[in-house]
N, C-alpha and C. Protein backbone atom coordinates (compact mmCIF):
# COMPACT_ATOMS: atom_id res chain seq x y z
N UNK A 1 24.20 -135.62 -10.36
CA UNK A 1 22.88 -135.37 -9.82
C UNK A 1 22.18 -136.70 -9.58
N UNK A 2 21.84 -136.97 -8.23
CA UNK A 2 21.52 -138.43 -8.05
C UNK A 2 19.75 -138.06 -8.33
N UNK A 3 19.03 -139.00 -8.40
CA UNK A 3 17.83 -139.13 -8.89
C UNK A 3 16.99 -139.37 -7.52
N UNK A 4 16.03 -138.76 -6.90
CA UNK A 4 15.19 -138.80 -5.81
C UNK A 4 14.40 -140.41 -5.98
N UNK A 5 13.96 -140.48 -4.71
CA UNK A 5 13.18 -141.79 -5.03
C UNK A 5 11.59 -141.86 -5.82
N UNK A 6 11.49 -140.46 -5.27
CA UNK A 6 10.09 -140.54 -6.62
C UNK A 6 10.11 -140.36 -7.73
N UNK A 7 11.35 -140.04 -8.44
CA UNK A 7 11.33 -139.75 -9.72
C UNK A 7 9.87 -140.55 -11.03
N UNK A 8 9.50 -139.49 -11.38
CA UNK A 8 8.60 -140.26 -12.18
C UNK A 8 9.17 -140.40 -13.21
N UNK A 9 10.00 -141.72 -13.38
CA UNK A 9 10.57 -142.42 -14.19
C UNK A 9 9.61 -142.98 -15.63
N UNK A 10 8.36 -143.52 -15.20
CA UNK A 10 7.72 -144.25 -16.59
C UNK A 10 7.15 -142.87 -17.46
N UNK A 11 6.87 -141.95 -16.40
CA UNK A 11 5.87 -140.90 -16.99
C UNK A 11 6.76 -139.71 -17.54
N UNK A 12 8.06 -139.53 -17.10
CA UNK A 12 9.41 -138.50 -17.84
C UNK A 12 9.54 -139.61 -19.06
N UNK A 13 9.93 -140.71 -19.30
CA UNK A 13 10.41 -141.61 -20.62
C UNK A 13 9.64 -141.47 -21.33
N UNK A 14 8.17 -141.56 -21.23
CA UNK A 14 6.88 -140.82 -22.60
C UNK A 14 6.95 -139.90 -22.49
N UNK A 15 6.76 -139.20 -22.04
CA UNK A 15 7.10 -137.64 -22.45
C UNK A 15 8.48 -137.11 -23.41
N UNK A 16 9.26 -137.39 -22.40
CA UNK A 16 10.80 -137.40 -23.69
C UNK A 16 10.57 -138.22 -24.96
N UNK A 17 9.93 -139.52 -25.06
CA UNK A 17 9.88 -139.87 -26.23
C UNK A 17 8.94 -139.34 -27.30
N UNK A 18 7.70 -138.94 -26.66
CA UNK A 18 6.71 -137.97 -27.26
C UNK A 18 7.68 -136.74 -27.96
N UNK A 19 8.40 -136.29 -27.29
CA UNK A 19 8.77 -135.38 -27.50
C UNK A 19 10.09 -135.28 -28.71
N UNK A 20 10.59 -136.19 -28.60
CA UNK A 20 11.47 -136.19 -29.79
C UNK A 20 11.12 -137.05 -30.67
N UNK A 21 9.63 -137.79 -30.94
CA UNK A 21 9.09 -137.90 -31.98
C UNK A 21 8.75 -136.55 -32.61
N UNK A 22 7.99 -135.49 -32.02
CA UNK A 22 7.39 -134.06 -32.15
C UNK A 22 8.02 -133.88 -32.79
N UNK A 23 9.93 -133.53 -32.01
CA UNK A 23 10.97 -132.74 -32.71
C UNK A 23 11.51 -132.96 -33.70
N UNK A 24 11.34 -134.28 -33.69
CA UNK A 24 11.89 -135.46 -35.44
C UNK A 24 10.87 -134.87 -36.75
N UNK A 25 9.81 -135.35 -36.37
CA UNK A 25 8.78 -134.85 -37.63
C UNK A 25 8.55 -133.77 -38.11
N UNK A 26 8.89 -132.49 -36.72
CA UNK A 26 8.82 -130.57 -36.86
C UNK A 26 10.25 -130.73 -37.98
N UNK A 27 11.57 -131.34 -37.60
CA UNK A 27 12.70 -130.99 -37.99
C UNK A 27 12.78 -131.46 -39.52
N UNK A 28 12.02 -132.75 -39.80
CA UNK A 28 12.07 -133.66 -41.06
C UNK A 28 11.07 -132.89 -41.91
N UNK A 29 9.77 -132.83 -41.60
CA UNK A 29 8.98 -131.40 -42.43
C UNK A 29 9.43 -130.12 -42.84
N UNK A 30 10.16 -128.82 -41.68
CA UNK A 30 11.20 -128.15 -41.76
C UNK A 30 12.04 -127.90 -42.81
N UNK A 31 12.82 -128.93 -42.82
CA UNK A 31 14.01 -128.68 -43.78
C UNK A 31 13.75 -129.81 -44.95
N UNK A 32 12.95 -130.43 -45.20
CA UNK A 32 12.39 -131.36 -46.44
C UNK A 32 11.84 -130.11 -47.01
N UNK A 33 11.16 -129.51 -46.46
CA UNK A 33 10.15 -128.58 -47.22
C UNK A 33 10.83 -127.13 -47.98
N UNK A 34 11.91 -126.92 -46.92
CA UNK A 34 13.12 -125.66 -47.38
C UNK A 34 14.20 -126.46 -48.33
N UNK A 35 14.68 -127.88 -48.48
CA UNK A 35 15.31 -128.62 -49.45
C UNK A 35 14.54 -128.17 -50.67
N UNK A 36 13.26 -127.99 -51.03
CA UNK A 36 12.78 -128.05 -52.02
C UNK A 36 13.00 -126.92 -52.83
N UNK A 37 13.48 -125.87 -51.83
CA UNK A 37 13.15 -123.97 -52.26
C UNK A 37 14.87 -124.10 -52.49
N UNK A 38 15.44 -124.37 -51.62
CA UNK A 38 17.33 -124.26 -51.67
C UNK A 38 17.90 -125.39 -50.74
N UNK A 39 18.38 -126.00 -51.13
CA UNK A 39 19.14 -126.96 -50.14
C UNK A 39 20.02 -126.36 -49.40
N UNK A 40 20.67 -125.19 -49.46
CA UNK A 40 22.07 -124.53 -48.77
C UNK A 40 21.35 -123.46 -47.85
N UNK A 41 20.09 -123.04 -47.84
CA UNK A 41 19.08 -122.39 -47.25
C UNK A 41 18.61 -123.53 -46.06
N UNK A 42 18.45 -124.54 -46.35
CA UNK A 42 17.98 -125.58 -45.58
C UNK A 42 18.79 -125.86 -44.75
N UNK A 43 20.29 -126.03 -45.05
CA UNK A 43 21.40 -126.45 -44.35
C UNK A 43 21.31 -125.37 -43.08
N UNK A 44 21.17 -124.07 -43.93
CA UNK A 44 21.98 -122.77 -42.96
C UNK A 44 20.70 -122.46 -41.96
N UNK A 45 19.37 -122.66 -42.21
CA UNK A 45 18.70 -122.34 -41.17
C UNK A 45 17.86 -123.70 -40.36
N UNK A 46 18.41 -124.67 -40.95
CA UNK A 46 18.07 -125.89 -39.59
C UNK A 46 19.38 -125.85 -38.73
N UNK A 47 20.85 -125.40 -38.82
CA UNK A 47 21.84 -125.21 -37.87
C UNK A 47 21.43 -124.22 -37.54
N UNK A 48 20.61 -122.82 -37.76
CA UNK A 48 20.68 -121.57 -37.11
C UNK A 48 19.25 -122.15 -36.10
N UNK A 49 18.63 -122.78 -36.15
CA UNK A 49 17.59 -122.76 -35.36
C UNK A 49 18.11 -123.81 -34.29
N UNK A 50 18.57 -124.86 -34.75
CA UNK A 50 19.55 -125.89 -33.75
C UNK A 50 20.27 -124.64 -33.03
N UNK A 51 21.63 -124.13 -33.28
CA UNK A 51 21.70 -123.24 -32.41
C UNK A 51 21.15 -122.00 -31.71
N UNK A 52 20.10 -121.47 -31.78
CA UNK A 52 19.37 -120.91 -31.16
C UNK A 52 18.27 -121.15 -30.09
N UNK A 53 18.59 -123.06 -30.43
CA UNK A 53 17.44 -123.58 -29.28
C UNK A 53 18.51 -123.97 -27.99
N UNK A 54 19.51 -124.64 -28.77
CA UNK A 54 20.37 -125.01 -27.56
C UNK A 54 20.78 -124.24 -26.28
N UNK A 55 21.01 -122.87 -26.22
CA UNK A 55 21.19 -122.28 -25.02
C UNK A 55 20.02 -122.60 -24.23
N UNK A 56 18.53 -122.23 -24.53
CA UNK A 56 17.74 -122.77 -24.11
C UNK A 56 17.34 -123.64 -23.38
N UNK A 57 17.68 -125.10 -24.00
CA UNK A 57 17.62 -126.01 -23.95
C UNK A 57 18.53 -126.17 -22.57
N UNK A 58 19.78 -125.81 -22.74
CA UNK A 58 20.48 -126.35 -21.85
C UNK A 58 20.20 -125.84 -20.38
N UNK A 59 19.74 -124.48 -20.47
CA UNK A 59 19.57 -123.81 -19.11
C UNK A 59 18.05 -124.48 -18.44
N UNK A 60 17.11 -125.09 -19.53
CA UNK A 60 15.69 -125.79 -19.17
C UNK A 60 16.31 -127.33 -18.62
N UNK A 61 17.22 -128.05 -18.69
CA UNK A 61 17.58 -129.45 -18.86
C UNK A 61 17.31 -129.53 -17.04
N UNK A 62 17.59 -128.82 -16.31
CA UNK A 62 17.81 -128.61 -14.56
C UNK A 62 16.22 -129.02 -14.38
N UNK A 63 15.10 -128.09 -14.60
CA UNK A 63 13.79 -127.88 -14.60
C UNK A 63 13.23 -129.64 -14.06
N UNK A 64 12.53 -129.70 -12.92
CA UNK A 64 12.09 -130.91 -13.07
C UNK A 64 11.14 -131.82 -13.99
N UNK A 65 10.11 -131.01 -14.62
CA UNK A 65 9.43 -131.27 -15.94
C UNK A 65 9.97 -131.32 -16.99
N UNK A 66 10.36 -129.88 -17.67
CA UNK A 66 11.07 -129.60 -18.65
C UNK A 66 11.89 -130.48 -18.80
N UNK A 67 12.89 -131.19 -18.12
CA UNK A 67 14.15 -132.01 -18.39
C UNK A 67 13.79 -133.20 -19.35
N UNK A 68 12.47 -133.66 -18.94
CA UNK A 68 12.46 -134.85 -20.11
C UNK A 68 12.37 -134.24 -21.42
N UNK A 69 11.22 -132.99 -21.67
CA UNK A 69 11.18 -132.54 -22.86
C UNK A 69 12.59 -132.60 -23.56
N UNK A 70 13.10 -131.74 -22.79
CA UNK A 70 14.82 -131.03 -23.22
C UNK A 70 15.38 -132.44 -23.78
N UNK A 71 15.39 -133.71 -23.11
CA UNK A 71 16.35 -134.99 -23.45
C UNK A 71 15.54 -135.18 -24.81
N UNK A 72 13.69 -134.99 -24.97
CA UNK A 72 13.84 -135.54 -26.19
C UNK A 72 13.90 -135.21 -27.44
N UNK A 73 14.47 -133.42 -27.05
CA UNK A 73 14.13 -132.23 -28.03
C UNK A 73 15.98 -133.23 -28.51
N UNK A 74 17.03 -133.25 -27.80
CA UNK A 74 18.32 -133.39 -27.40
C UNK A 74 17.96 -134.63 -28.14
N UNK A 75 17.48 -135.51 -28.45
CA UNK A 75 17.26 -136.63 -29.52
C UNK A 75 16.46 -136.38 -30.58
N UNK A 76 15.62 -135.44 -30.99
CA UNK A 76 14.99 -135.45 -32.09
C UNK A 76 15.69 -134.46 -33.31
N UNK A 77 16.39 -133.59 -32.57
CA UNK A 77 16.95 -132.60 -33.41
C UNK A 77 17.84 -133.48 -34.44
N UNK A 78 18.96 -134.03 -33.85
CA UNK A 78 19.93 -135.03 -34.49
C UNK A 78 19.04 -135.75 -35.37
N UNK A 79 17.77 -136.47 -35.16
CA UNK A 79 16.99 -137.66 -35.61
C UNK A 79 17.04 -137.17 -36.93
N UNK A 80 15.78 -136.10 -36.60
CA UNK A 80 15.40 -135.09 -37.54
C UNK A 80 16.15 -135.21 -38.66
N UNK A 81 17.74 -134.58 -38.54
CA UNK A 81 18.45 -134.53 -39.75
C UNK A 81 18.86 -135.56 -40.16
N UNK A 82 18.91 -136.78 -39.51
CA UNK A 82 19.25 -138.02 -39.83
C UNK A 82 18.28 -138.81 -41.16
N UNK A 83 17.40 -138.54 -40.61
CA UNK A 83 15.93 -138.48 -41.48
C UNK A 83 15.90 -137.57 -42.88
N UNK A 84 16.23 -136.19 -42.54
CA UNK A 84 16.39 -135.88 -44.06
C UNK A 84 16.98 -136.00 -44.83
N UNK A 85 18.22 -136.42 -44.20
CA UNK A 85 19.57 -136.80 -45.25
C UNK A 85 19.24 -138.60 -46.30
N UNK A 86 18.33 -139.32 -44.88
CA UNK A 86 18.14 -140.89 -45.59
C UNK A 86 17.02 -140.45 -46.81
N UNK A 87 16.03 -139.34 -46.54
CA UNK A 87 15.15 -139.39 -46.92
C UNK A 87 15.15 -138.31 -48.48
């Protein structure tokens, strides 16, 4: 998919990054907060919600708006758990 010449390039990159800051901190609160109640509870419903967003996600990624969201939901989710595991 080649990229048009107007692409709003500066104004999709904040947004996607807005956005998988959002999804980092929703995901790191999330399952920090369910670690506390059961860790194996935490495991099983931050993958059940990861997979339940992804179909989603993937059919929104086309969308000319939506697409940045989607790239930075598509980086925060991963972050997210990256984050709870250091943390």
């Amino acid at each position: 998919m080649q990229a048009s010449p107007n692409t709003p390039w500066f104004t999709g990159v904040a947004l996607a990054v807005f956005s998988a800051a959002f999804v980092t901190v929703a995901t790191i609160a999330f399952a920090s907060e369910l670690a506390r109640i059961n860790v194996a509870l935490a495991v099983l419903l931050s993958v059940t919600v990861a997979a339940g967003l992804a179909p989603t996600l993937w059919r929104m990624r086309r969308r000319p708006i939506w697409r940045w969201i989607v790239y930075g939901a598509m980086v925060g989710i991963p972050a997210g758990w990256i984050g709870v595991l250091l943390g």
